[in-house]
N, C-alpha and C. Protein backbone atom coordinates (compact mmCIF):
# COMPACT_ATOMS: atom_id res chain seq x y z
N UNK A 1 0.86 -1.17 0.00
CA UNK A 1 0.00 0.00 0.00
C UNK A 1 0.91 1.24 0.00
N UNK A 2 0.49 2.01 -0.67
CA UNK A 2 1.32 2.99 -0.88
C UNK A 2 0.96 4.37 -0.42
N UNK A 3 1.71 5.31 0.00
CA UNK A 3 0.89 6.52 1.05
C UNK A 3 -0.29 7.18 0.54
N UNK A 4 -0.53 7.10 -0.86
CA UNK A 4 -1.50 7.97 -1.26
C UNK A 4 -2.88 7.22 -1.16
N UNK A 5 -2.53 5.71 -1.16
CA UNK A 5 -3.66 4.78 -0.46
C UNK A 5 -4.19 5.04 0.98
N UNK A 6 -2.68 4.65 1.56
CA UNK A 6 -2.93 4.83 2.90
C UNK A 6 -3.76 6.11 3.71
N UNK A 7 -3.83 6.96 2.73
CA UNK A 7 -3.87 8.33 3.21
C UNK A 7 -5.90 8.26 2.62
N UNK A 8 -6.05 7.95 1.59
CA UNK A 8 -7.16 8.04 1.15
C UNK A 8 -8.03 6.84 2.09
N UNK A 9 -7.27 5.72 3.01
CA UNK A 9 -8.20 4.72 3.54
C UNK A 9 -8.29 5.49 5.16
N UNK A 10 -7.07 6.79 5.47
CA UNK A 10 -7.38 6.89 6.62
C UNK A 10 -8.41 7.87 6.35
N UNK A 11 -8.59 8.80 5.23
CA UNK A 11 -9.24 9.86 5.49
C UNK A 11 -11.03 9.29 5.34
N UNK A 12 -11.23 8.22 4.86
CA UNK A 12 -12.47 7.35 4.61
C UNK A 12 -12.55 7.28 5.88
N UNK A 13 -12.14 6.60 6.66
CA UNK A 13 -12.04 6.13 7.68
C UNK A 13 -12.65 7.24 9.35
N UNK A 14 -11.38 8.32 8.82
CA UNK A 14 -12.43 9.31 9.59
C UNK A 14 -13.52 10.42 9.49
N UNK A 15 -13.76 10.18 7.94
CA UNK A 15 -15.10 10.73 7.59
C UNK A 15 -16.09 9.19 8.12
N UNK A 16 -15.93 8.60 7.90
CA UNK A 16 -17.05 7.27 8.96
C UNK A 16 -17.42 7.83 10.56
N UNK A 17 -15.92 7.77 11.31
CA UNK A 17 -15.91 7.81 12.20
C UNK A 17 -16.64 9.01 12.81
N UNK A 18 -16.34 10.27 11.82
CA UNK A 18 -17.03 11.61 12.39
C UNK A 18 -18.85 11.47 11.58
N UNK A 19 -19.52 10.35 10.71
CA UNK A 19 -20.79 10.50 10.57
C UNK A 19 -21.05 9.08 11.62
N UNK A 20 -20.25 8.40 12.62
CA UNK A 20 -21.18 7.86 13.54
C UNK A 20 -21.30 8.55 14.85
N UNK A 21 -20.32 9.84 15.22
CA UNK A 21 -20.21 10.35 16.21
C UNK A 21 -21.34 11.41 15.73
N UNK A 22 -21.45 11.79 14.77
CA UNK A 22 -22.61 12.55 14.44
C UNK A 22 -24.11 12.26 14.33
N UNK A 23 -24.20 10.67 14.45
CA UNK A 23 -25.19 10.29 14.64
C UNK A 23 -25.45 9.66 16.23
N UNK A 24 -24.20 9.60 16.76
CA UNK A 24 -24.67 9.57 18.20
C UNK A 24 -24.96 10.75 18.90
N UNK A 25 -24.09 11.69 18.56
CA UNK A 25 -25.00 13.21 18.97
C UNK A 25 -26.25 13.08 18.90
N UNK A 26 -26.89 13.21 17.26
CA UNK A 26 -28.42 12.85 17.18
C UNK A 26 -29.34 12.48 17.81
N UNK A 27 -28.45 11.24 18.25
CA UNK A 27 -29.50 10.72 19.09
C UNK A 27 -29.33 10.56 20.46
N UNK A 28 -28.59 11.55 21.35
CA UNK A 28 -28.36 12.07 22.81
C UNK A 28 -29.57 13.06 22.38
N UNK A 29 -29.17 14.10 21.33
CA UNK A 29 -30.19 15.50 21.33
C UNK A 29 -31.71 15.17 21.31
N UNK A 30 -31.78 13.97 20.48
CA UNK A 30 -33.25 13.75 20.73
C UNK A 30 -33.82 13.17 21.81
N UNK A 31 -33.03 11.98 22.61
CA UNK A 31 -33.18 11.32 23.74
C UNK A 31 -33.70 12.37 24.85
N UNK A 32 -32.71 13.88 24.64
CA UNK A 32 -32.94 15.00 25.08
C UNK A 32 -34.05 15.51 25.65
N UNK A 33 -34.81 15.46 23.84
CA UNK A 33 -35.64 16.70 23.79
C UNK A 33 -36.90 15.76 24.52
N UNK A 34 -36.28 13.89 24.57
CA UNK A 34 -37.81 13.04 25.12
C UNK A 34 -37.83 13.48 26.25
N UNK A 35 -36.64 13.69 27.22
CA UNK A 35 -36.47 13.39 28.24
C UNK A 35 -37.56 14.89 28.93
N UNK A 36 -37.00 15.59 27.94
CA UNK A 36 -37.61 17.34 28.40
C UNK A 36 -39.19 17.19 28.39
N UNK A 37 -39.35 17.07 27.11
CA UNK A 37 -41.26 16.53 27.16
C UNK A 37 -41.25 15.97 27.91
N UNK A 38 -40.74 14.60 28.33
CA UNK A 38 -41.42 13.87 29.49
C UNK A 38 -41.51 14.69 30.47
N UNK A 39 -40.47 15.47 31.07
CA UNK A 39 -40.44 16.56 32.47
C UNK A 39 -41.70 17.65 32.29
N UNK A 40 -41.62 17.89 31.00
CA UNK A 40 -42.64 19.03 31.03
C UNK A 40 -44.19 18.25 31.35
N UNK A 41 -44.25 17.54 30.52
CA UNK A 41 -45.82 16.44 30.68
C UNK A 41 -46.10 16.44 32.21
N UNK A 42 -45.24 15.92 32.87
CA UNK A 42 -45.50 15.41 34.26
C UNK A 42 -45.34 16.69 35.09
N UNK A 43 -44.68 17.64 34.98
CA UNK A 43 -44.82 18.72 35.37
C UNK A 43 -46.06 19.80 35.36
N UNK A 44 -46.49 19.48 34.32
CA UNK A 44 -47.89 20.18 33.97
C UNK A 44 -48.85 19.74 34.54
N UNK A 45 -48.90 18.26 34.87
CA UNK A 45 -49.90 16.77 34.72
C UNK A 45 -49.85 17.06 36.52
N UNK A 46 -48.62 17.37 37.45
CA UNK A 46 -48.95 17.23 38.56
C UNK A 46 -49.30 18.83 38.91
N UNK A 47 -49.26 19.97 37.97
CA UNK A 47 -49.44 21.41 38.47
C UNK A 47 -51.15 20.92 38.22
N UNK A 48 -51.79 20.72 37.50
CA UNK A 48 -52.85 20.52 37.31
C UNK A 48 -54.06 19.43 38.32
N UNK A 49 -53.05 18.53 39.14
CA UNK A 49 -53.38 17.68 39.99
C UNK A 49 -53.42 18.83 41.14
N UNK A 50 -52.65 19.22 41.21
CA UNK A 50 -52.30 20.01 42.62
C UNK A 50 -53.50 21.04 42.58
N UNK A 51 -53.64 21.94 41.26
CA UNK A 51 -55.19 22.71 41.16
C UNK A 51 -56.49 22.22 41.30
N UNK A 52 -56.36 20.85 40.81
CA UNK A 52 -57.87 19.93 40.74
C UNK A 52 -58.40 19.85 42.20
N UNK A 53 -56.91 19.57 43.05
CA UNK A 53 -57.21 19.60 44.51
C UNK A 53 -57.45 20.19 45.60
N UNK A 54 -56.87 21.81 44.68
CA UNK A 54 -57.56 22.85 45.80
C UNK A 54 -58.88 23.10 45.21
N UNK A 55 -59.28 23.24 43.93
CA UNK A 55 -60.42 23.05 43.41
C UNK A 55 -61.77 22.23 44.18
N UNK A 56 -60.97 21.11 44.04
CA UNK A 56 -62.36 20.06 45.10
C UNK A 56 -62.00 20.49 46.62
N UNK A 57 -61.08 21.11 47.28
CA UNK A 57 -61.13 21.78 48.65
C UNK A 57 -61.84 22.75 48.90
N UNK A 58 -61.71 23.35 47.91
CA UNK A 58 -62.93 24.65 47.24
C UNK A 58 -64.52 24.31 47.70
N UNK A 59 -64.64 23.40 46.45
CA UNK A 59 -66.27 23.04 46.75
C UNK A 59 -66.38 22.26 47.85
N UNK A 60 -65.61 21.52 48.43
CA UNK A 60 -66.37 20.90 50.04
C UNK A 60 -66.51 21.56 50.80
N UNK A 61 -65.46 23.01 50.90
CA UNK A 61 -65.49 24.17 51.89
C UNK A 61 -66.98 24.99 51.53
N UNK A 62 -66.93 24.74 50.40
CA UNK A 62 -68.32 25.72 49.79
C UNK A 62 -69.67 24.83 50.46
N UNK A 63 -69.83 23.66 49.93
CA UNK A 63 -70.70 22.87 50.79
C UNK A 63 -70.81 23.19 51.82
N UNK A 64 -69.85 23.10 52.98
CA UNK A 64 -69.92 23.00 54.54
C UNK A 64 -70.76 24.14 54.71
N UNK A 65 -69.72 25.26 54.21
CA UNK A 65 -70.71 26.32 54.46
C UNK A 65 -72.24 26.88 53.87
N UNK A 66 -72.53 26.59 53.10
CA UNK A 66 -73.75 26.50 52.40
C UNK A 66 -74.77 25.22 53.54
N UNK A 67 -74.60 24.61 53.58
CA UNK A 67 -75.12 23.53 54.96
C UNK A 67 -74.75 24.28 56.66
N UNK A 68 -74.01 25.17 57.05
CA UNK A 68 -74.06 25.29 57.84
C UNK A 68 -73.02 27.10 57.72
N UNK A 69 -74.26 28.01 57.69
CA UNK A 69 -73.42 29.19 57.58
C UNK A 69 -72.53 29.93 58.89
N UNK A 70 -73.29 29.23 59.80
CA UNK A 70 -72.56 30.03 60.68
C UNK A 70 -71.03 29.19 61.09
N UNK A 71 -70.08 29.88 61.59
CA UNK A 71 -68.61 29.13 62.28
C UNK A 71 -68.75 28.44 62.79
N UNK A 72 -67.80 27.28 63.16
CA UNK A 72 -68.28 26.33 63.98
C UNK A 72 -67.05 26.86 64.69
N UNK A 73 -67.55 26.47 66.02
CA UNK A 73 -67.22 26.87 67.56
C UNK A 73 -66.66 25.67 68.76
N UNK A 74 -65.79 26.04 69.24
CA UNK A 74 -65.46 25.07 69.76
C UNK A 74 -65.70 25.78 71.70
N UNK A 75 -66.19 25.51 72.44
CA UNK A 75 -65.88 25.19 73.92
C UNK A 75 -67.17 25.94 74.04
């Protein structure tokens, strides 16, 4: 093999090497962007749990009092 071979099998070689490192980037960045949606989903999913629940604290407080307007008293 002669250098101008040698030279043309290394430079093949690391044009490969730099389109599989470029495709493992790819697919960290997208793994990424799952990982982010997933955070955001569940982030939203429990801000919305957490409202549903003062929500229904809401209306049982509203009940009580609607059934019984005056304070309740203790001694």
């Amino acid at each position: 093999m002669n250098n101008a071979e040698f030279i043309k099998r290394l430079t093949e070689l690391e044009q490969s090497m730099t389109k599989m490192v470029d495709a493992d980037v790819e697919a960290f960045k997208e793994e990424q962007k799952r990982e982010l949606a997933d955070y955001e989903l569940k982030r939203v999913w429990e801000s919305n749990g957490y409202s549903q629940a003062l929500i229904d604290v809401r209306d049982v407080l509203k009940e009580e009092f609607i059934k019984n307007p005056e304070p309740h008293r203790e001694g």
